[in-house]
C-alpha atoms as a PDB file:
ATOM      1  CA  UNK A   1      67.502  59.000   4.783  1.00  0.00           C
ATOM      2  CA  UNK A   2      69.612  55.964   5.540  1.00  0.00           C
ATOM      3  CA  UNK A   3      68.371  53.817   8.669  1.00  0.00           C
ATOM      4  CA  UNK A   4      71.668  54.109   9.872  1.00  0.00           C
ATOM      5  CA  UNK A   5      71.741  57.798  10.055  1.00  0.00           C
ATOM      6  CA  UNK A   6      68.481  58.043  11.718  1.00  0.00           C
ATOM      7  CA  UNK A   7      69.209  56.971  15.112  1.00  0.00           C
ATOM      8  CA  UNK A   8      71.331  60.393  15.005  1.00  0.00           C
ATOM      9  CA  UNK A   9      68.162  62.545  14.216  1.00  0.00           C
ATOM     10  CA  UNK A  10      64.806  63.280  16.014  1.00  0.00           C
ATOM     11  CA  UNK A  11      61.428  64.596  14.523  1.00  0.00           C
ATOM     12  CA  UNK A  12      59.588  67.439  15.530  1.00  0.00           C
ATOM     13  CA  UNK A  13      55.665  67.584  15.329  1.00  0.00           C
ATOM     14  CA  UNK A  14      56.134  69.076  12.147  1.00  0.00           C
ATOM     15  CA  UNK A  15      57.826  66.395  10.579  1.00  0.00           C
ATOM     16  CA  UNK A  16      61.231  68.391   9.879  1.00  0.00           C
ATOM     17  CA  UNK A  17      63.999  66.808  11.351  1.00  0.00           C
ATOM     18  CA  UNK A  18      66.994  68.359  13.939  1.00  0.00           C
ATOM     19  CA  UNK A  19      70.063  66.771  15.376  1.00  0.00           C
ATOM     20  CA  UNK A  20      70.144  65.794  18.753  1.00  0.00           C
ATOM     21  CA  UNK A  21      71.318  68.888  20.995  1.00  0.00           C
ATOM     22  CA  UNK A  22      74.727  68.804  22.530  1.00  0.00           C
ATOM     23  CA  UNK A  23      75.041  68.534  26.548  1.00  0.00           C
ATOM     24  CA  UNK A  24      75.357  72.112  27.497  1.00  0.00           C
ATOM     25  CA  UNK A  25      78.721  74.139  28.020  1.00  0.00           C
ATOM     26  CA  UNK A  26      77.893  74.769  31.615  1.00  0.00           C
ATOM     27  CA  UNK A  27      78.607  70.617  32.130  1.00  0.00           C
ATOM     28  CA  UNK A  28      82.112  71.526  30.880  1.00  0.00           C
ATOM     29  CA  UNK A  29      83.956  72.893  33.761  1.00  0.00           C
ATOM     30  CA  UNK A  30      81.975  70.541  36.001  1.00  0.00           C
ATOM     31  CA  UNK A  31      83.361  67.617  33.768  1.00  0.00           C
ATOM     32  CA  UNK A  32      86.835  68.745  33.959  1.00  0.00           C
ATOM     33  CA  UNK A  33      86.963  68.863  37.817  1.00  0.00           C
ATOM     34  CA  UNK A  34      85.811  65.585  37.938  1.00  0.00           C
ATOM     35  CA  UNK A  35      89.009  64.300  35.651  1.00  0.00           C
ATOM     36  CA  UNK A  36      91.380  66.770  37.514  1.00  0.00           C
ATOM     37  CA  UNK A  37      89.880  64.328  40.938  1.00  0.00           C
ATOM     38  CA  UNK A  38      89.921  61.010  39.031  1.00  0.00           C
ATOM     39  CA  UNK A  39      93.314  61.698  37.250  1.00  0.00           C
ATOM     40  CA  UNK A  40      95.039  62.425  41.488  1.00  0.00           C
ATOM     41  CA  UNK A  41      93.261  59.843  42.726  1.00  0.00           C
ATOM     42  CA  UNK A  42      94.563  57.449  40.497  1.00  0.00           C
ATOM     43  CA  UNK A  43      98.037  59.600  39.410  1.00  0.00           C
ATOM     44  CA  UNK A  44      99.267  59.809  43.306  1.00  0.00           C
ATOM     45  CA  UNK A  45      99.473  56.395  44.231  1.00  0.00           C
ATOM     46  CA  UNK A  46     101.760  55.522  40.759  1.00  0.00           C
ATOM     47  CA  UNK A  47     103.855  58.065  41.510  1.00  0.00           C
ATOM     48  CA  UNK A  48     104.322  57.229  45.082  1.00  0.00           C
ATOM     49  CA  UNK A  49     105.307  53.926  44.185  1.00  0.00           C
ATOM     50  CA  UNK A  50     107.951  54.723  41.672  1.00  0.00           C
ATOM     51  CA  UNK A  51     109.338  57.042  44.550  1.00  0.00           C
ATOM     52  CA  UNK A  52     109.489  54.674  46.684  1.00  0.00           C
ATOM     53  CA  UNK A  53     111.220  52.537  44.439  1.00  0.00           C
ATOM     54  CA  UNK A  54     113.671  55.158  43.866  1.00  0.00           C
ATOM     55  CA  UNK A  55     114.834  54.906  47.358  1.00  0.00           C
ATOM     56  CA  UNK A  56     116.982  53.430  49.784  1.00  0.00           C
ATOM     57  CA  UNK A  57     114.950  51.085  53.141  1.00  0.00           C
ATOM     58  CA  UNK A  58     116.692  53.939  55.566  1.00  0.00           C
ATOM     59  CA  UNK A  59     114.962  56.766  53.417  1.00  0.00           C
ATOM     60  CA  UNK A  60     111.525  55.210  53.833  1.00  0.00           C
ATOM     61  CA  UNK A  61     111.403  53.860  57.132  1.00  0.00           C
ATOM     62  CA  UNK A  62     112.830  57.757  58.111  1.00  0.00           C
ATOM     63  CA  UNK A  63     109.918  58.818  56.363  1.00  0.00           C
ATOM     64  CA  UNK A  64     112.172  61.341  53.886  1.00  0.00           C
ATOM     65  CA  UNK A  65     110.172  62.611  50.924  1.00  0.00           C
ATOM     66  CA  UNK A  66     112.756  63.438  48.978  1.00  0.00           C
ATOM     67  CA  UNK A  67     116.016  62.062  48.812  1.00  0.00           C
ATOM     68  CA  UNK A  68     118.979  61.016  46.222  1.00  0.00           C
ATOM     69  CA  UNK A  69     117.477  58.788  43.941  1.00  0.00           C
ATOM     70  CA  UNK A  70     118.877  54.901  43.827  1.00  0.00           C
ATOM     71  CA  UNK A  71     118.746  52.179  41.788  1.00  0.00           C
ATOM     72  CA  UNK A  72     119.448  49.437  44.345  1.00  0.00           C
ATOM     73  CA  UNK A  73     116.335  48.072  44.435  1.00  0.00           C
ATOM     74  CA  UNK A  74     116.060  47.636  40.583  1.00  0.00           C
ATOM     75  CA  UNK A  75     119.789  46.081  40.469  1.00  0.00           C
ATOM     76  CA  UNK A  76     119.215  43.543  42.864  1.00  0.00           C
ATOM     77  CA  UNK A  77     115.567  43.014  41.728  1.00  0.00           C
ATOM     78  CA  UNK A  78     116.760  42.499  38.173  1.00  0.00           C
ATOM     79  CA  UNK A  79     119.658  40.139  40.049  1.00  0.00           C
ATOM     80  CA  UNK A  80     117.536  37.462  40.743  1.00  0.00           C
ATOM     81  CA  UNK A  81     116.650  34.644  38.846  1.00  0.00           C
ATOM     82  CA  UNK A  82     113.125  34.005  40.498  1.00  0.00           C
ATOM     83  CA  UNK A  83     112.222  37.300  38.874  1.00  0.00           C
ATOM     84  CA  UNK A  84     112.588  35.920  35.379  1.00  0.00           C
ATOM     85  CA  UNK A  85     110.791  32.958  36.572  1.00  0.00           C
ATOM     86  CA  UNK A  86     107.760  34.800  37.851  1.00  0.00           C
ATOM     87  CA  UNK A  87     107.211  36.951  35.115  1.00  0.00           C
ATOM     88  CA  UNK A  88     107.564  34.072  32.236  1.00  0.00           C
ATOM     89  CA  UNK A  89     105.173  32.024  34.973  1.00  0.00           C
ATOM     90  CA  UNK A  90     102.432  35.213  34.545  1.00  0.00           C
ATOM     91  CA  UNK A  91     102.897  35.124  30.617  1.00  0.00           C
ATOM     92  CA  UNK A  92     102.246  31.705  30.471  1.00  0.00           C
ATOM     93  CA  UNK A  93      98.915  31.788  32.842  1.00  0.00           C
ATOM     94  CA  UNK A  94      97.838  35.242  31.667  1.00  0.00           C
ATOM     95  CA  UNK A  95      98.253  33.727  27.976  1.00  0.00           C
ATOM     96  CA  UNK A  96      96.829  30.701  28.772  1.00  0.00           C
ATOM     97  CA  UNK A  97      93.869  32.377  30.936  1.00  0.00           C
ATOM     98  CA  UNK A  98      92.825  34.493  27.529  1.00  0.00           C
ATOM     99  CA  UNK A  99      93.011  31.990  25.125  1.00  0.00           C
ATOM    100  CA  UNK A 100      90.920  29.165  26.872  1.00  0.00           C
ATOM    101  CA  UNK A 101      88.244  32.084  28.570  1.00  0.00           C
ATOM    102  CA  UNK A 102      87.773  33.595  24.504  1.00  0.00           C
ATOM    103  CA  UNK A 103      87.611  29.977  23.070  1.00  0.00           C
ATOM    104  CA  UNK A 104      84.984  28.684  25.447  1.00  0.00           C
ATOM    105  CA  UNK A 105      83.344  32.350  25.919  1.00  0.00           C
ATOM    106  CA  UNK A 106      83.050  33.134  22.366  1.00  0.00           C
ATOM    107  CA  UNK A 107      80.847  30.783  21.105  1.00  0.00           C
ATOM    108  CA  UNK A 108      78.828  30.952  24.752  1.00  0.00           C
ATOM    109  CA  UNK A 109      78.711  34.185  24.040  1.00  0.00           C
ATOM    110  CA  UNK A 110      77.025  33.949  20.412  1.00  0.00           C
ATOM    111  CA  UNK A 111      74.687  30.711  21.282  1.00  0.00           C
ATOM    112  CA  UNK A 112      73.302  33.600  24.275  1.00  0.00           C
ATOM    113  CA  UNK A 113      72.729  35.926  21.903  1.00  0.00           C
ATOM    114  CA  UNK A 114      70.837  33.804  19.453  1.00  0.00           C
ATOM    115  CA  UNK A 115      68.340  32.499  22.596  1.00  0.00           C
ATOM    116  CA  UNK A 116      65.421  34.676  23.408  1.00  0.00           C
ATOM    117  CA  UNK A 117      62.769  34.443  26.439  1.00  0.00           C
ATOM    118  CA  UNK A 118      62.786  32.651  29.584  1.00  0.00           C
ATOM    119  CA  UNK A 119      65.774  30.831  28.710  1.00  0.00           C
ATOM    120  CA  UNK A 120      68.217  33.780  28.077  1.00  0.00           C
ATOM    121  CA  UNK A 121      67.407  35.203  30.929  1.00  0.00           C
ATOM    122  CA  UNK A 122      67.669  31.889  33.139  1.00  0.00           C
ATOM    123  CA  UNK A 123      71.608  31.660  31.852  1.00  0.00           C
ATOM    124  CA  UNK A 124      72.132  35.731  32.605  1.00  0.00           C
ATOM    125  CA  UNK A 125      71.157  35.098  36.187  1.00  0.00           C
ATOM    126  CA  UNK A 126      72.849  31.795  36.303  1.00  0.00           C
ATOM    127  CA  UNK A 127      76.049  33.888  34.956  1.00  0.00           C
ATOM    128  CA  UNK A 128      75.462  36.767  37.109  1.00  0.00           C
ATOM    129  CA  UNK A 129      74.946  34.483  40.025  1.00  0.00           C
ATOM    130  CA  UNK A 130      78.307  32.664  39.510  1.00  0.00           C
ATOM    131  CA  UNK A 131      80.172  36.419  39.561  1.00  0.00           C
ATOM    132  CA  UNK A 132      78.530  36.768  43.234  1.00  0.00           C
ATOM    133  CA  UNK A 133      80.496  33.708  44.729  1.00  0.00           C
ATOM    134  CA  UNK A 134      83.307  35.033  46.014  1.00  0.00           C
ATOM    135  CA  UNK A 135      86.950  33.462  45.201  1.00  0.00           C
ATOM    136  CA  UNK A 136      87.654  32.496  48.398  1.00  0.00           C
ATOM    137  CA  UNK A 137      84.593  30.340  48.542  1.00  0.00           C
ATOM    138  CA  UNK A 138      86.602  27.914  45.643  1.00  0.00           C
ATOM    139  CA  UNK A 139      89.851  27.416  46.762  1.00  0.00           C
ATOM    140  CA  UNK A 140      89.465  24.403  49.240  1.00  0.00           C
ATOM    141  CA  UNK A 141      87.071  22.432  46.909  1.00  0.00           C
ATOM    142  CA  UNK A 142      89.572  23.549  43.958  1.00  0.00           C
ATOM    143  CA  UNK A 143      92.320  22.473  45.990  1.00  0.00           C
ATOM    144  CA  UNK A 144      90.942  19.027  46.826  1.00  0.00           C
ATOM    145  CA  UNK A 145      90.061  18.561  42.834  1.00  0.00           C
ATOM    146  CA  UNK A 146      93.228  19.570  41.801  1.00  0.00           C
ATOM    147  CA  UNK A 147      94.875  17.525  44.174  1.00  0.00           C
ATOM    148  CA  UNK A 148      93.393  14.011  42.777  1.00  0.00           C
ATOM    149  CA  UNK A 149      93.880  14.947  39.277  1.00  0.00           C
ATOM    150  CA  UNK A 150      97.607  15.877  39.709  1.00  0.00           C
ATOM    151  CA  UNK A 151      96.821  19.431  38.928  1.00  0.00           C
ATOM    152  CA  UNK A 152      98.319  21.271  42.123  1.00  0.00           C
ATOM    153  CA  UNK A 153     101.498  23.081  41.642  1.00  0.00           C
ATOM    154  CA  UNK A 154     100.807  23.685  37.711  1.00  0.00           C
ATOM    155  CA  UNK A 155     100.503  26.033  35.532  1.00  0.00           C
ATOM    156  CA  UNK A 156      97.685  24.292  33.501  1.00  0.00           C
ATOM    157  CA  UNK A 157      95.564  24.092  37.011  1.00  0.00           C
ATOM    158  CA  UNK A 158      96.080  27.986  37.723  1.00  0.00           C
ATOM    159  CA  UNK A 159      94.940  28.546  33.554  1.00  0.00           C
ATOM    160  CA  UNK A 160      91.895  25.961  34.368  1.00  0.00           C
ATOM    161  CA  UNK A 161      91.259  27.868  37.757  1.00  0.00           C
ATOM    162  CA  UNK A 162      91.192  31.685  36.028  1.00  0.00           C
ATOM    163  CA  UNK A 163      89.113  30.291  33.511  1.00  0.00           C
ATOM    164  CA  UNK A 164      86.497  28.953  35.753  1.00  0.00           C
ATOM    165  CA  UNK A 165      86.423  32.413  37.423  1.00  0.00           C
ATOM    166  CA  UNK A 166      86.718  34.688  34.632  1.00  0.00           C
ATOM    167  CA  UNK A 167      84.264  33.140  31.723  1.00  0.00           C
ATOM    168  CA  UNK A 168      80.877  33.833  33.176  1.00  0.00           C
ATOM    169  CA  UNK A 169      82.612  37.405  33.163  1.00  0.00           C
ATOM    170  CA  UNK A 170      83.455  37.461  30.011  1.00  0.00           C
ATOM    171  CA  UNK A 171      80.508  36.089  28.324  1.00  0.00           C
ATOM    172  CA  UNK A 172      78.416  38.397  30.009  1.00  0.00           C
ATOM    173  CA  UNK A 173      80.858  40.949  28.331  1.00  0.00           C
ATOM    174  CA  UNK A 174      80.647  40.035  25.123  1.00  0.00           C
ATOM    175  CA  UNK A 175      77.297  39.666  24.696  1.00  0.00           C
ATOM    176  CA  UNK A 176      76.629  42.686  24.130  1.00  0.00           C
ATOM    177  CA  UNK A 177      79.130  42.493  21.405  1.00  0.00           C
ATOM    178  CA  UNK A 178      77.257  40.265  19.480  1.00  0.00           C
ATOM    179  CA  UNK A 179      73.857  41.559  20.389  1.00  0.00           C
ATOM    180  CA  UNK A 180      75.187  44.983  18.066  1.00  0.00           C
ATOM    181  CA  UNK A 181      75.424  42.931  15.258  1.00  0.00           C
ATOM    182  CA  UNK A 182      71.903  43.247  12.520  1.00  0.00           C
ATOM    183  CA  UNK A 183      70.442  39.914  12.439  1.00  0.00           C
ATOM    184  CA  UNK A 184      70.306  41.700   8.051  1.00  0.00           C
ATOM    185  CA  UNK A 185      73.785  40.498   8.097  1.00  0.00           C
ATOM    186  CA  UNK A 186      73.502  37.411   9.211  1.00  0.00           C
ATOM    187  CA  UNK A 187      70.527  36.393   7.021  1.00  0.00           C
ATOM    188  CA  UNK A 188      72.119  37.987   3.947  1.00  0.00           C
ATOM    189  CA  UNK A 189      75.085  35.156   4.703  1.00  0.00           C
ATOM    190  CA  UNK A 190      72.998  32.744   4.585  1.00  0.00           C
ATOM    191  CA  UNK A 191      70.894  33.417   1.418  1.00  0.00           C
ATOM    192  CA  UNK A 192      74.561  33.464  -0.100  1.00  0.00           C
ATOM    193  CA  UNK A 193      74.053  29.761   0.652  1.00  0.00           C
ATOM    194  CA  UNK A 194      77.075  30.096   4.172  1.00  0.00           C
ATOM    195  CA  UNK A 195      76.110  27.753   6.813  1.00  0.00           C
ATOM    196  CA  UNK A 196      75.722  28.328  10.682  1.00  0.00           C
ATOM    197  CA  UNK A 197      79.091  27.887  10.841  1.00  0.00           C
ATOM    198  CA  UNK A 198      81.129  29.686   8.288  1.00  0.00           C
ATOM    199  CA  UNK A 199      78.568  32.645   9.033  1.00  0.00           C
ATOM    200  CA  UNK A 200      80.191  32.699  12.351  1.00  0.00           C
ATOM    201  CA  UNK A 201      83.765  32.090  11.382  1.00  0.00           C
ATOM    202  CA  UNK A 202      83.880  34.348   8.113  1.00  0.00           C
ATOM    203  CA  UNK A 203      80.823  37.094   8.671  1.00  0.00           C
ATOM    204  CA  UNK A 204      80.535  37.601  12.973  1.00  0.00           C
ATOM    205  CA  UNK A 205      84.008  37.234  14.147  1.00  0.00           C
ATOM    206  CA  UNK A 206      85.509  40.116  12.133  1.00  0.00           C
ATOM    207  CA  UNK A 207      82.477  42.052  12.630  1.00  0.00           C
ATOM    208  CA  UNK A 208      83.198  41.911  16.875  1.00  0.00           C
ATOM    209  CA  UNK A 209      87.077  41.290  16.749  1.00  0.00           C
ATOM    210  CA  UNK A 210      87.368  44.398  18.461  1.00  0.00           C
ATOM    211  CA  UNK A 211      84.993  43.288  20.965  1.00  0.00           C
ATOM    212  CA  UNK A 212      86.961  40.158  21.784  1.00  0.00           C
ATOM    213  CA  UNK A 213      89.843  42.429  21.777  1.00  0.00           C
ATOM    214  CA  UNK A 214      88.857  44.534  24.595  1.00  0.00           C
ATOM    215  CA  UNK A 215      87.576  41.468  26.715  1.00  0.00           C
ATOM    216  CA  UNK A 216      90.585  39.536  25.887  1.00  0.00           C
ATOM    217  CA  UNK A 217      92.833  42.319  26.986  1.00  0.00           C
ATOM    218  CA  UNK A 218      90.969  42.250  30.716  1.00  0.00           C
ATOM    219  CA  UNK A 219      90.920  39.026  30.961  1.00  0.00           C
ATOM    220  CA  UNK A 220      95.225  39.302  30.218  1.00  0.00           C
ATOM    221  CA  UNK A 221      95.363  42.156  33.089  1.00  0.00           C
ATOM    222  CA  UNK A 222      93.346  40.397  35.810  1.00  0.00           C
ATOM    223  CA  UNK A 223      94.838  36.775  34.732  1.00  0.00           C
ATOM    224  CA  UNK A 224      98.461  38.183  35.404  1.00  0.00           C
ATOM    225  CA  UNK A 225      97.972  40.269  38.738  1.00  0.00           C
ATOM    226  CA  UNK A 226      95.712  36.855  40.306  1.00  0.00           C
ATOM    227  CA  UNK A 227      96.985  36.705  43.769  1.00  0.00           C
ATOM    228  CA  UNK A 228      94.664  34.495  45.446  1.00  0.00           C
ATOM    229  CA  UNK A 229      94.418  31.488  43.275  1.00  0.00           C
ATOM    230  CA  UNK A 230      98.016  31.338  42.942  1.00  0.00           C
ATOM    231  CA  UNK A 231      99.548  31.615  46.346  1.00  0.00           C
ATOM    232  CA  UNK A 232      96.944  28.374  47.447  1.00  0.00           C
ATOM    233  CA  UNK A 233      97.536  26.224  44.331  1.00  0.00           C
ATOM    234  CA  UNK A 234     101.155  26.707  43.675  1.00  0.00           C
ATOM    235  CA  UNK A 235     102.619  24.558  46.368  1.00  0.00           C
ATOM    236  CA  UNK A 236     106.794  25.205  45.475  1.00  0.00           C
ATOM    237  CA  UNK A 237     107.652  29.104  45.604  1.00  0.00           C
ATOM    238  CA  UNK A 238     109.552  28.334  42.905  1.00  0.00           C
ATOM    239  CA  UNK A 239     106.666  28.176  40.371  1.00  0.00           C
ATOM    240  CA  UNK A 240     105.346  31.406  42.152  1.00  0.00           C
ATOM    241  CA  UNK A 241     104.015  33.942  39.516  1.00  0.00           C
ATOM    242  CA  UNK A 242     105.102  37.585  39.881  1.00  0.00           C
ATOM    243  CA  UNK A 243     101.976  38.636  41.802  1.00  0.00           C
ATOM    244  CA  UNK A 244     102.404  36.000  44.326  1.00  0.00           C
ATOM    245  CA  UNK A 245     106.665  37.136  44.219  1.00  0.00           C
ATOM    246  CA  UNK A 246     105.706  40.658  45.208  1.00  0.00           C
ATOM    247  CA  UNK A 247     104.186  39.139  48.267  1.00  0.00           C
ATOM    248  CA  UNK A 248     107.342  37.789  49.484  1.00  0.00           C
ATOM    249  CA  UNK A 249     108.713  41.242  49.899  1.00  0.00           C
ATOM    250  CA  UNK A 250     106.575  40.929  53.409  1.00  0.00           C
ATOM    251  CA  UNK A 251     108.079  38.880  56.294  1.00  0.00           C
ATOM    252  CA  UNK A 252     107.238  38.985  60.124  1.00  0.00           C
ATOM    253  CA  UNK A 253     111.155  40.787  60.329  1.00  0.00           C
ATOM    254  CA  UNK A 254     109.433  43.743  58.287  1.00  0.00           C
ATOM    255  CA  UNK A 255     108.404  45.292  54.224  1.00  0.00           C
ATOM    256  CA  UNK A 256     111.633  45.894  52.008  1.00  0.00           C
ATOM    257  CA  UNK A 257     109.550  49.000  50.583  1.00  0.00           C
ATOM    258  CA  UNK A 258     112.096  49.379  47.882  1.00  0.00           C
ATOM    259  CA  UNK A 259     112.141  46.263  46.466  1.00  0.00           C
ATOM    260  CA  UNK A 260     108.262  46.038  46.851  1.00  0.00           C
ATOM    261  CA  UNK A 261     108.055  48.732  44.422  1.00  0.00           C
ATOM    262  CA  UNK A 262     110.278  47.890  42.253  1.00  0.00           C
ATOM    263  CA  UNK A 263     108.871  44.742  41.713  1.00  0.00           C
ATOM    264  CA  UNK A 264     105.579  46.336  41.342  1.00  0.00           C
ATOM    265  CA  UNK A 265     107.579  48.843  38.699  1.00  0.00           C
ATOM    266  CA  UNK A 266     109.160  45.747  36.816  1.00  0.00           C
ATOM    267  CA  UNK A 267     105.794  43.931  37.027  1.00  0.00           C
ATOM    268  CA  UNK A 268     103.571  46.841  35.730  1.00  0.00           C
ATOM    269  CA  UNK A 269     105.905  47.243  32.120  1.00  0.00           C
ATOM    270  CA  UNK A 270     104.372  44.192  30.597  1.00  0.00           C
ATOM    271  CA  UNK A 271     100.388  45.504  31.435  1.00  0.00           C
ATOM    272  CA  UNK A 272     101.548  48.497  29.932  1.00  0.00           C
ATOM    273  CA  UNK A 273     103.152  47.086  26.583  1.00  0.00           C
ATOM    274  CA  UNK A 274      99.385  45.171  26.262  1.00  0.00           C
ATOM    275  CA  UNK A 275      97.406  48.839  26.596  1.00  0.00           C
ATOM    276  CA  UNK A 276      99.507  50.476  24.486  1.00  0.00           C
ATOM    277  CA  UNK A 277      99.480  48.509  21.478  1.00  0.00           C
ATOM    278  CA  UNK A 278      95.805  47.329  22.134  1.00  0.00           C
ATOM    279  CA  UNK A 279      94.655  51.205  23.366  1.00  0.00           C
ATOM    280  CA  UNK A 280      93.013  51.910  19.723  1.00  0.00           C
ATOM    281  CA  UNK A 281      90.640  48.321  19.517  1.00  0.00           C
ATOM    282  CA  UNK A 282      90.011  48.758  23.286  1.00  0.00           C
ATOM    283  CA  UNK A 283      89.084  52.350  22.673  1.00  0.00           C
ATOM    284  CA  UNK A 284      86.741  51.201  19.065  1.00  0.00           C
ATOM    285  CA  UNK A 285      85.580  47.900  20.922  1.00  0.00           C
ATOM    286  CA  UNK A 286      84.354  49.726  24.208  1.00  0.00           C
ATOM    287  CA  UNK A 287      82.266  52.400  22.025  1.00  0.00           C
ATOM    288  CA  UNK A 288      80.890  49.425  19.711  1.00  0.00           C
ATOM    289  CA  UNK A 289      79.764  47.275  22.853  1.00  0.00           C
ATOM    290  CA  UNK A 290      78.156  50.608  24.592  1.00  0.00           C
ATOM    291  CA  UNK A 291      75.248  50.674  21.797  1.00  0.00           C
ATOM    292  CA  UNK A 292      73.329  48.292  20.005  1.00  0.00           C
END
């Protein structure tokens, strides 16, 4: 029996061998309540906002639950130029954000994995340390930094800022990535006479690409909704991303509810473009990184 395959089997005191037994059907029904709660509690408030959007101000500050939908809000949404603006302003920062967060986290990632004992574990709680500072706790002494190295009011600072926050993250997910991989593999590589190197490059990489996949694409979604880094380190509005657009909508004189949504709508397409054509390696890399 392969090794492979026997992870899948358990002995009996006999020595004969049975598969695992399935969770009972009685789990079923409880199971499918629990979607049926998850799928409203997480359904409602997307549909409420492309109602809303749908609408005119006087509908929602009536309070009318249903009413002829318009497409105001879109038309003078799509009207302005700061929208265009905003959203190539994410792209750049959320593109930016992933590519520097898997270059340096990659390799971090891989050296981890290859370090056993006391000093493993000293990184994981440094890295796990670092995720319990809280944002707001960086944005003074990241302004002041930024400030002397001419960094404020950039995209490059924002894409240095998310990747300060968002690479202990990441390496602690992709650790586990790596971790999967049979240190057989490896060693086979390099009794083919592959160095360190190329056994990283042409024998690793492919095996977790899914992996860096599904990191990379969170690291895309939380890079382009950032709020708090970019409304403090963007002095001009002008170079405002779209998260930090949407927040506009607000003034003391009141919400435009409408064009909040919409904007939120508008805002949303791109995140869903990413899942969709990424759903099938984040779907493979999440069930690869959940065993080892």
């Amino acid at each position: 029996m392969s090794t492979l395959t026997a992870p899948l089997l358990t002995r009996l005191r006999g020595g004969a061998a049975t598969r695992v037994a399935r969770p009972s059907r009685t789990r079923e029904p409880v199971a499918f309540a629990v979607r049926v709660v998850l799928y409203v509690l997480y359904g409602l408030p997307l549909i409420w906002i492309v109602l809303t959007s749908l609408k005119r101000q006087g509908d929602v500050v009536g309070g009318a639950i249903f009413s002829a939908p318009s497409f105001d809000a879109y038309a003078e949404a799509l009207a302005n130029p700061a929208l265009t603006t905003a959203l190539a302003q994410s792209a750049q920062i959320a593109l930016g954000t992933t590519a520097l967060v898997l270059a340096l986290g990659v390799p971090f990632a891989y050296a981890l994995r290859r370090v056993d004992g006391a000093v493993a574990g000293l990184v994981l709680g440094l890295l796990i340390f670092l995720q319990m500072v809280p944002q707001t706790a960086n944005i003074i002494p990241l302004f002041a930094i930024f400030s002397r190295l001419g960094l404020l009011d950039t995209t490059a600072g924002l894409v240095l800022a998310n990747t300060a926050m968002l690479l202990p993250w990441a390496v602690l997910l992709l650790r586990p990535f790596f971790a999967a991989v049979p240190d057989a593999i490896e060693e086979a590589a390099s009794i083919d006479g592959a160095g360190r190197l190329r056994t990283f490059f042409s024998v690793v990489i492919p095996i977790v690409r899914n992996g860096m996949a599904t990191v990379g694409s969170l690291i895309f979604l939380v890079a382009w909704g950032e709020f708090l880094y970019a409304i403090n380190l963007f002095v001009s509005p002008v170079n405002y991303p779209i998260s930090a657009l949407i927040a506009q909508q607000t003034s003391g004189y009141g919400i435009d509810w409408p064009g909040l949504m919409s904007l939120a709508v508008i805002s949303s397409l791109p995140l869903l473009v990413v899942y969709v054509l990424s759903f099938r390696l984040l779907r493979e890399g999440l069930a690869v990184g959940s065993v080892k």
